[in-house]
PDB file of N, CA and C in Angstrom:
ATOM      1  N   UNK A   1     102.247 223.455  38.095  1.00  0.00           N
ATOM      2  CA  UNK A   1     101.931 222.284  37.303  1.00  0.00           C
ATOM      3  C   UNK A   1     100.969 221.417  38.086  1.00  0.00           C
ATOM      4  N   UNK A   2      99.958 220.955  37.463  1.00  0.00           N
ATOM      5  CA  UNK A   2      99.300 219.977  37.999  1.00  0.00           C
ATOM      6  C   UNK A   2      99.848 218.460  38.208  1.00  0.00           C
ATOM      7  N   UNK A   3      98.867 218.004  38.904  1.00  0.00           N
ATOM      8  CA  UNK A   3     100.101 216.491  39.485  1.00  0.00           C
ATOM      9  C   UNK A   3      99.646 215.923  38.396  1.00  0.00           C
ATOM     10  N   UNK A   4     100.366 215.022  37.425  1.00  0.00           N
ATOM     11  CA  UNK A   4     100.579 214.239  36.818  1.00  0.00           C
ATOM     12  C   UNK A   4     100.952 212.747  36.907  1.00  0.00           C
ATOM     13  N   UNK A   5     100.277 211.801  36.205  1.00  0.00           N
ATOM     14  CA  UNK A   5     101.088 210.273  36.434  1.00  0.00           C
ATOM     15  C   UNK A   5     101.534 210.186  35.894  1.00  0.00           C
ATOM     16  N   UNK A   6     103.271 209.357  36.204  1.00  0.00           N
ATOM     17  CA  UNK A   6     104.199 209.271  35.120  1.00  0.00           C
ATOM     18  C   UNK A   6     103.672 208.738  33.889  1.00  0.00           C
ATOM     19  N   UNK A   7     103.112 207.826  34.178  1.00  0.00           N
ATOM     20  CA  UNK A   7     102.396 207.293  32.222  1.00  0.00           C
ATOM     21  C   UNK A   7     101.638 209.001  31.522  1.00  0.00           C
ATOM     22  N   UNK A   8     101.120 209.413  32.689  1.00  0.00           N
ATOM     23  CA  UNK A   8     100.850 210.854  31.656  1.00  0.00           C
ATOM     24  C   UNK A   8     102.155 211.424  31.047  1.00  0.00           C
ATOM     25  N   UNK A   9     103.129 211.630  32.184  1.00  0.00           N
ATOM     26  CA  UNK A   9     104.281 212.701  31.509  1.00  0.00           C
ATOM     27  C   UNK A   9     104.609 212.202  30.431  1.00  0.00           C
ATOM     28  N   UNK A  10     104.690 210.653  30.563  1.00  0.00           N
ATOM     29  CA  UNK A  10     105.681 209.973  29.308  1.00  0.00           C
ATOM     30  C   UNK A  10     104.938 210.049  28.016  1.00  0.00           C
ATOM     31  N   UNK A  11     103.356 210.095  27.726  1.00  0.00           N
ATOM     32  CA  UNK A  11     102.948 210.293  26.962  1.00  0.00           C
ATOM     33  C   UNK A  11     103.023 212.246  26.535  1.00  0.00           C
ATOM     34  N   UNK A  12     102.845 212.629  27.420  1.00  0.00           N
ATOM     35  CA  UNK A  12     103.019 213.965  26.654  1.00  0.00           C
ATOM     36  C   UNK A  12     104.394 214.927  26.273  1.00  0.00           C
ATOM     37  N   UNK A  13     105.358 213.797  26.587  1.00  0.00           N
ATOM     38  CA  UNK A  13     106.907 214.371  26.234  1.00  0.00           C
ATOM     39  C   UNK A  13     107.506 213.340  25.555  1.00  0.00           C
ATOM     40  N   UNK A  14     106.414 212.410  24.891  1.00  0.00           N
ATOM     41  CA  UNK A  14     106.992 211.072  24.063  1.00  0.00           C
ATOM     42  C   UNK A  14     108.178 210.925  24.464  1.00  0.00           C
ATOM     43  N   UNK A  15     108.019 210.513  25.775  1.00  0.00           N
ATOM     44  CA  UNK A  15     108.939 209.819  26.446  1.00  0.00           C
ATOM     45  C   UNK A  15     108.738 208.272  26.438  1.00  0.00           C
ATOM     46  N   UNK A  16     109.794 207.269  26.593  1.00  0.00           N
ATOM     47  CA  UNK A  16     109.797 206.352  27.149  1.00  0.00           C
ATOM     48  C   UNK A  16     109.831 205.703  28.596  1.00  0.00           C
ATOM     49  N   UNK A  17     108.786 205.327  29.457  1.00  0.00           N
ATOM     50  CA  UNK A  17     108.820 204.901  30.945  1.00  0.00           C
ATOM     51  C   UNK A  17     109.713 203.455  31.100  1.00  0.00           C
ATOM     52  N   UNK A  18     110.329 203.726  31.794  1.00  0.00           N
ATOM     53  CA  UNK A  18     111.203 202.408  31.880  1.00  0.00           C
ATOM     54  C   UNK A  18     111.283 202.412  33.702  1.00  0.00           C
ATOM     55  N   UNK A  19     110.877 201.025  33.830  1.00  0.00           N
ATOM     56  CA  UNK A  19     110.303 200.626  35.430  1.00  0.00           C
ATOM     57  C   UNK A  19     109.767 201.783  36.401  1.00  0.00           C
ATOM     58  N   UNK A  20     109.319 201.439  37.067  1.00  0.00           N
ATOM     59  CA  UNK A  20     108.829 201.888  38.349  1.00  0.00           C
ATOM     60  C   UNK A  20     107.008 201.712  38.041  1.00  0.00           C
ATOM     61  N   UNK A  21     106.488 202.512  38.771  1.00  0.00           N
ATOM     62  CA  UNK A  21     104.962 202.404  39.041  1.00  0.00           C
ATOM     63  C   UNK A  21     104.224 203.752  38.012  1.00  0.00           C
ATOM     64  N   UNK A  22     103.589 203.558  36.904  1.00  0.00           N
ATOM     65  CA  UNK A  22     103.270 204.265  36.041  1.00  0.00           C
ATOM     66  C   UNK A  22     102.445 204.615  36.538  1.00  0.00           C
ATOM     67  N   UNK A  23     101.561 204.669  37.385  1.00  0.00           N
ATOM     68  CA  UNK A  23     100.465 205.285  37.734  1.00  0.00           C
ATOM     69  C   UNK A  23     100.940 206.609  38.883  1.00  0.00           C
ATOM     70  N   UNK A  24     102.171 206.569  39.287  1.00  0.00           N
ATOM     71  CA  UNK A  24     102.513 207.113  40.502  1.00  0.00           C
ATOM     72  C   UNK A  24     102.596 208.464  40.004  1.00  0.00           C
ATOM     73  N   UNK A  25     101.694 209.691  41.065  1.00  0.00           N
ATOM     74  CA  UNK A  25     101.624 210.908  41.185  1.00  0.00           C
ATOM     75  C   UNK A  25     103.097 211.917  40.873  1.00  0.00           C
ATOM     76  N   UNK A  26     103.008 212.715  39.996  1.00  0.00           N
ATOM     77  CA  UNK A  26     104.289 213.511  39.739  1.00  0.00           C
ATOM     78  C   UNK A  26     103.844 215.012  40.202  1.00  0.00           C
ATOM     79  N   UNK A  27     104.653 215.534  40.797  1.00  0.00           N
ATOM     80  CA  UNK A  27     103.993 216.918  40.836  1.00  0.00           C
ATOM     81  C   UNK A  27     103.688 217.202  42.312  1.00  0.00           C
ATOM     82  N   UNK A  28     103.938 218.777  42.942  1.00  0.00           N
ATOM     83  CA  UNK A  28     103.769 219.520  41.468  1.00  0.00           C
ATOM     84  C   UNK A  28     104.956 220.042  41.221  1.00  0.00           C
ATOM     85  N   UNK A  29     106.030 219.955  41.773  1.00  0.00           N
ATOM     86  CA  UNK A  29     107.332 220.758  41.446  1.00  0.00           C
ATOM     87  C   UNK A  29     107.973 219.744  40.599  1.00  0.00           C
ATOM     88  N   UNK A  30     108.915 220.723  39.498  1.00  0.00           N
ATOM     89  CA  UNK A  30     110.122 219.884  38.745  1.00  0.00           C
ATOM     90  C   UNK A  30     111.102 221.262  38.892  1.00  0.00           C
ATOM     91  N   UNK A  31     112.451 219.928  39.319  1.00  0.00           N
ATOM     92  CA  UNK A  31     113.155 220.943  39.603  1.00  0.00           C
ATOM     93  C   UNK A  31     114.833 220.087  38.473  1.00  0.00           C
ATOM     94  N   UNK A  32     115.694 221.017  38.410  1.00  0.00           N
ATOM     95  CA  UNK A  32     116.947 220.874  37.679  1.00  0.00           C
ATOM     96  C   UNK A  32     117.819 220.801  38.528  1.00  0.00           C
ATOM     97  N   UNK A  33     117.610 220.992  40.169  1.00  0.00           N
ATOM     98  CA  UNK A  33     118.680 220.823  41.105  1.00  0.00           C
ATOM     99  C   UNK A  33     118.297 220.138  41.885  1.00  0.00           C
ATOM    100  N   UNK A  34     119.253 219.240  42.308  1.00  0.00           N
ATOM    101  CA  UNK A  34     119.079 218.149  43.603  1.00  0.00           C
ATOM    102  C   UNK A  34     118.863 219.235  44.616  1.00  0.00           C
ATOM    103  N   UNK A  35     119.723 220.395  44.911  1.00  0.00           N
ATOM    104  CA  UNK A  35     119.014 220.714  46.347  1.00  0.00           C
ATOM    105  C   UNK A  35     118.066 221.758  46.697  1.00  0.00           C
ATOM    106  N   UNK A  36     116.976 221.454  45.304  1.00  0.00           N
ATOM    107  CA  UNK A  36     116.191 222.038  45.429  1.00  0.00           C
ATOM    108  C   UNK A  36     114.635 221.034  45.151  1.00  0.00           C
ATOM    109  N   UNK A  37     114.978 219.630  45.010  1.00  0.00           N
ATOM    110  CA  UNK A  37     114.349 218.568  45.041  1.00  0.00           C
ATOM    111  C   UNK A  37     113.366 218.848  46.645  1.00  0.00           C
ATOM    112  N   UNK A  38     112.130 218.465  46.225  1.00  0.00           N
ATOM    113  CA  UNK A  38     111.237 218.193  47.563  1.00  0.00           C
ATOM    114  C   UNK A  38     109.923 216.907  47.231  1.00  0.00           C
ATOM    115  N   UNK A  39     109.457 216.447  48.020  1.00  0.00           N
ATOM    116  CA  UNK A  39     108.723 215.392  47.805  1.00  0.00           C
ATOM    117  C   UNK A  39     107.834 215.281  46.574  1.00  0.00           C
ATOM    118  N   UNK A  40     108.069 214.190  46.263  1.00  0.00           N
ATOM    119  CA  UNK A  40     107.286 214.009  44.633  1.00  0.00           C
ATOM    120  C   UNK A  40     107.231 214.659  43.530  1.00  0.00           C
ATOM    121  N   UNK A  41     108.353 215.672  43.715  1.00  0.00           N
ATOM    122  CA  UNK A  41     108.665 216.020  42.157  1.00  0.00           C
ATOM    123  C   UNK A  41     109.479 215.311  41.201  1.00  0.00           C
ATOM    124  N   UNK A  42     109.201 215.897  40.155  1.00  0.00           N
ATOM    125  CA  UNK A  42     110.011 215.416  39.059  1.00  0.00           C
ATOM    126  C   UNK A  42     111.296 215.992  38.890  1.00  0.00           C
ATOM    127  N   UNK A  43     112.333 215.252  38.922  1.00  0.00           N
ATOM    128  CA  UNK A  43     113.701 216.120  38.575  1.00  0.00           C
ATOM    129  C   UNK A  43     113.992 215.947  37.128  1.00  0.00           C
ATOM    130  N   UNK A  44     114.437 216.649  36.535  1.00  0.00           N
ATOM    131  CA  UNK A  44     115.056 216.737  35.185  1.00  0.00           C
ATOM    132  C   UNK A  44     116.689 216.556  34.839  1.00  0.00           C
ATOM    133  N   UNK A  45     117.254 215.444  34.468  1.00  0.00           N
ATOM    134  CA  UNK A  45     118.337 215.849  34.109  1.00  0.00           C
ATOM    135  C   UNK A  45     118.717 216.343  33.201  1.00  0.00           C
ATOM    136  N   UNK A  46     119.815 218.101  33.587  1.00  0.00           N
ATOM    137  CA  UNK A  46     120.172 218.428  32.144  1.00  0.00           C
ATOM    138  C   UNK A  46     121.528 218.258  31.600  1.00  0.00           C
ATOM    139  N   UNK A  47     121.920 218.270  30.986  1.00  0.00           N
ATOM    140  CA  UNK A  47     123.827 217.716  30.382  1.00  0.00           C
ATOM    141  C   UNK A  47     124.390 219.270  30.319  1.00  0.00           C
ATOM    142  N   UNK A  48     125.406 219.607  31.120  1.00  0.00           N
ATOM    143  CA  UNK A  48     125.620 220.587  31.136  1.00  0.00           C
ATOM    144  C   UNK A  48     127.494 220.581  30.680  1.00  0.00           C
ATOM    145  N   UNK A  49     127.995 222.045  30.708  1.00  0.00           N
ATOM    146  CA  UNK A  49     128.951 221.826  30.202  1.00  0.00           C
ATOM    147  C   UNK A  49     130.121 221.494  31.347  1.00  0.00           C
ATOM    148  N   UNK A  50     129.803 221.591  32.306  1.00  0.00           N
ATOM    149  CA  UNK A  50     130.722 221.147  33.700  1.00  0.00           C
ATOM    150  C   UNK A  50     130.440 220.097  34.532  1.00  0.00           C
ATOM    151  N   UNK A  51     128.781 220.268  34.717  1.00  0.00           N
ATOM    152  CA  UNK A  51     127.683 219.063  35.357  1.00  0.00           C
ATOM    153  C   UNK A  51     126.559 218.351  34.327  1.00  0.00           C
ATOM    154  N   UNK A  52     126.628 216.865  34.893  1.00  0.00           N
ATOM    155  CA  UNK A  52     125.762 216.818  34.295  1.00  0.00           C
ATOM    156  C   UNK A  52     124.700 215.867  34.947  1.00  0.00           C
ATOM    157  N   UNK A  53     123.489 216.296  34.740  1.00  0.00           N
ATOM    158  CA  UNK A  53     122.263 216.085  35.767  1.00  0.00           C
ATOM    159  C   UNK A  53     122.352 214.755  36.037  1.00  0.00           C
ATOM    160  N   UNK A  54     122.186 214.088  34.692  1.00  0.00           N
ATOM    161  CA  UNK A  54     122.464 212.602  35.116  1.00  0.00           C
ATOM    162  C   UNK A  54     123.239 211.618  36.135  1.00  0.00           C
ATOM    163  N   UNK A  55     124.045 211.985  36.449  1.00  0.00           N
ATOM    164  CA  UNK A  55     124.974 211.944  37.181  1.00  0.00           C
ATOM    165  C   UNK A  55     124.410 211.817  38.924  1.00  0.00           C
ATOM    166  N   UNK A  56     123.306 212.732  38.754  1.00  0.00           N
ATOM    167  CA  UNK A  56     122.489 213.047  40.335  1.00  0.00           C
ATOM    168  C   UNK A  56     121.294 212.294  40.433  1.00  0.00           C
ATOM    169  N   UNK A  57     120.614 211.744  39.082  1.00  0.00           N
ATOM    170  CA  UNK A  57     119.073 211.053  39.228  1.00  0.00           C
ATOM    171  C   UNK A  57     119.421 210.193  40.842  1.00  0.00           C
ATOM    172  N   UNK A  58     120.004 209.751  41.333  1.00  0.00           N
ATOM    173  CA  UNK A  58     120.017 208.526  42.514  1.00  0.00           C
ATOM    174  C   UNK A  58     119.884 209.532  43.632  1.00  0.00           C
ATOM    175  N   UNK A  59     120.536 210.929  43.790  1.00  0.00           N
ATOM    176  CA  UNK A  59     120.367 212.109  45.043  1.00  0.00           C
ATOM    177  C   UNK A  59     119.363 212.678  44.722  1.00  0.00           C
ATOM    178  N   UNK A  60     118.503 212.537  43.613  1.00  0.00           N
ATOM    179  CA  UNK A  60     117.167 213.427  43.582  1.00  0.00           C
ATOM    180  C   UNK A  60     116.339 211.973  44.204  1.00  0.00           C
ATOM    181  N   UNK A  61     117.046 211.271  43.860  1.00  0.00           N
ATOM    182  CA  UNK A  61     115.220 209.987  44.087  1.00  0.00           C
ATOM    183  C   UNK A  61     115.598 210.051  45.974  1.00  0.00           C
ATOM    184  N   UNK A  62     116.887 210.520  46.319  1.00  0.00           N
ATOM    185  CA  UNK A  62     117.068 209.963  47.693  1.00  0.00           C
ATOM    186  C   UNK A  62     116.417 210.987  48.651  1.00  0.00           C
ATOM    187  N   UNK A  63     116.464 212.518  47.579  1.00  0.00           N
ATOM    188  CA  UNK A  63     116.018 213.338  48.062  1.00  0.00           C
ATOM    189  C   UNK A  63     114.617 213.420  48.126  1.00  0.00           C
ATOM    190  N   UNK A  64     113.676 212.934  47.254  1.00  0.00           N
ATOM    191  CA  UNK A  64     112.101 212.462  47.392  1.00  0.00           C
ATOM    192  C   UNK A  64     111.490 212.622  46.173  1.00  0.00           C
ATOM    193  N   UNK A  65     112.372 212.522  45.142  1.00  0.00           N
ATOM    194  CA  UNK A  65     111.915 212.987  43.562  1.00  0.00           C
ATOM    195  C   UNK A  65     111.486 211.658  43.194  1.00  0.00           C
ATOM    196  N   UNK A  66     110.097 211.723  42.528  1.00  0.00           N
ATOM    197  CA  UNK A  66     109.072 210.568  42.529  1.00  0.00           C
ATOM    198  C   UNK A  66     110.240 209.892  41.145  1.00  0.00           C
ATOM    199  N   UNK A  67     110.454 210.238  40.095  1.00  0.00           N
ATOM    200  CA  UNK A  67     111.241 210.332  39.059  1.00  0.00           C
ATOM    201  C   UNK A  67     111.901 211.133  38.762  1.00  0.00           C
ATOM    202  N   UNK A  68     112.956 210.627  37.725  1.00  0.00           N
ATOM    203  CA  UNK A  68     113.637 211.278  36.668  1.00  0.00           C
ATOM    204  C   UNK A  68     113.315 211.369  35.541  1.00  0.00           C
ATOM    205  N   UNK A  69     113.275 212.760  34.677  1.00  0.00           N
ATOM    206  CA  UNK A  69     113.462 212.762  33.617  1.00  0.00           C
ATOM    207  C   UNK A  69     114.896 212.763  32.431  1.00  0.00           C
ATOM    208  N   UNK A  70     114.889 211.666  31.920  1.00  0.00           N
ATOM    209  CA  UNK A  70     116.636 212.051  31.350  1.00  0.00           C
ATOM    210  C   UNK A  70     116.431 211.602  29.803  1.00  0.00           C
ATOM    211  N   UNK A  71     117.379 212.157  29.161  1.00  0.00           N
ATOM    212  CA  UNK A  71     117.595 211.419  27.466  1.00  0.00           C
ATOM    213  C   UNK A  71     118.484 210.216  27.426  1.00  0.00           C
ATOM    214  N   UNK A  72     119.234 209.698  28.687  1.00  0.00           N
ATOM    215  CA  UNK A  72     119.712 208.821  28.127  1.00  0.00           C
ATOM    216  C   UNK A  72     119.671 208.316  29.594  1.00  0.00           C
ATOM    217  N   UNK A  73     120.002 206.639  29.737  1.00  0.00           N
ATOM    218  CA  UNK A  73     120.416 205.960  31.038  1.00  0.00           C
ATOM    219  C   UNK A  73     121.401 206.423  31.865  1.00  0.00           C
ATOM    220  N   UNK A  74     121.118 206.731  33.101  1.00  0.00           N
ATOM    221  CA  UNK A  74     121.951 207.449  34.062  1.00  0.00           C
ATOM    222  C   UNK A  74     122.997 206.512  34.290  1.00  0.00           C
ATOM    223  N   UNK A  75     123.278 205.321  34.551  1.00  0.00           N
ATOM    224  CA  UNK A  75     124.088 204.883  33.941  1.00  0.00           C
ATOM    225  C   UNK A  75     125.049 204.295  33.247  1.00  0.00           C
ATOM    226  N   UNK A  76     125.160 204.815  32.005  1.00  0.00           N
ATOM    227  CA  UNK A  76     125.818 204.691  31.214  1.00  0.00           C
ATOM    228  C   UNK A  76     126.476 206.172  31.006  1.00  0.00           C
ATOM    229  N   UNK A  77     127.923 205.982  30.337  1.00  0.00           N
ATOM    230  CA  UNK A  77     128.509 206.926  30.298  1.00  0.00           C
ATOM    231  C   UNK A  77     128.004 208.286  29.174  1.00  0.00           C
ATOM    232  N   UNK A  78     128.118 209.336  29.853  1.00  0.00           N
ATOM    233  CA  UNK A  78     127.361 210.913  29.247  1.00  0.00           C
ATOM    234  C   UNK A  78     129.034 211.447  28.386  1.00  0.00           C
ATOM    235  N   UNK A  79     128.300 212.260  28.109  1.00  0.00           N
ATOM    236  CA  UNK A  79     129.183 213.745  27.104  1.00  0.00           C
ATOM    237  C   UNK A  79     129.673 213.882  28.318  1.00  0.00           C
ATOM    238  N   UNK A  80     131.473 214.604  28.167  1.00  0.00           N
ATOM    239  CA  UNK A  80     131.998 214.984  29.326  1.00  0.00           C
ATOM    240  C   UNK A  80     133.038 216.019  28.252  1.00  0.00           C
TER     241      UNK A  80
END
């Protein structure tokens, strides 16, 4: 993937950006696991049926993930 700025991602996954620095470089890795997070990627949270990603957005950003991607506020309470 090419590096992306979050105002790009959010426009091309009609997403909504909510705080941080919209201009800031994404890319090039997106990953679905915290321990596979490395500098300036994008992590994805996914809702799973045991885990759920959301839950980790704060260990991916600690781990060096520029953002999160999620469907709902990390948090607030998920499907369990």
């Amino acid at each position: 993937m090419k590096n992306l700025s979050v105002a790009e991602l959010a426009t091309i996954t009609a997403g909504e950006l909510i705080g941080g620095n919209a201009t800031a470089s994404v890319g090039p890795d997106v990953v679905v696991d915290t321990r596979q997070t490395t500098p300036g990627c994008l992590f994805v949270a996914l809702p799973g049926e045991r885990v759920d990603g959301h839950d980790f957005t704060l260990a991916a950003a600690e781990a060096g993930a520029v953002r999160s991607a999620t469907s709902r506020d990390p948090g607030s309470p998920g499907r369990r």
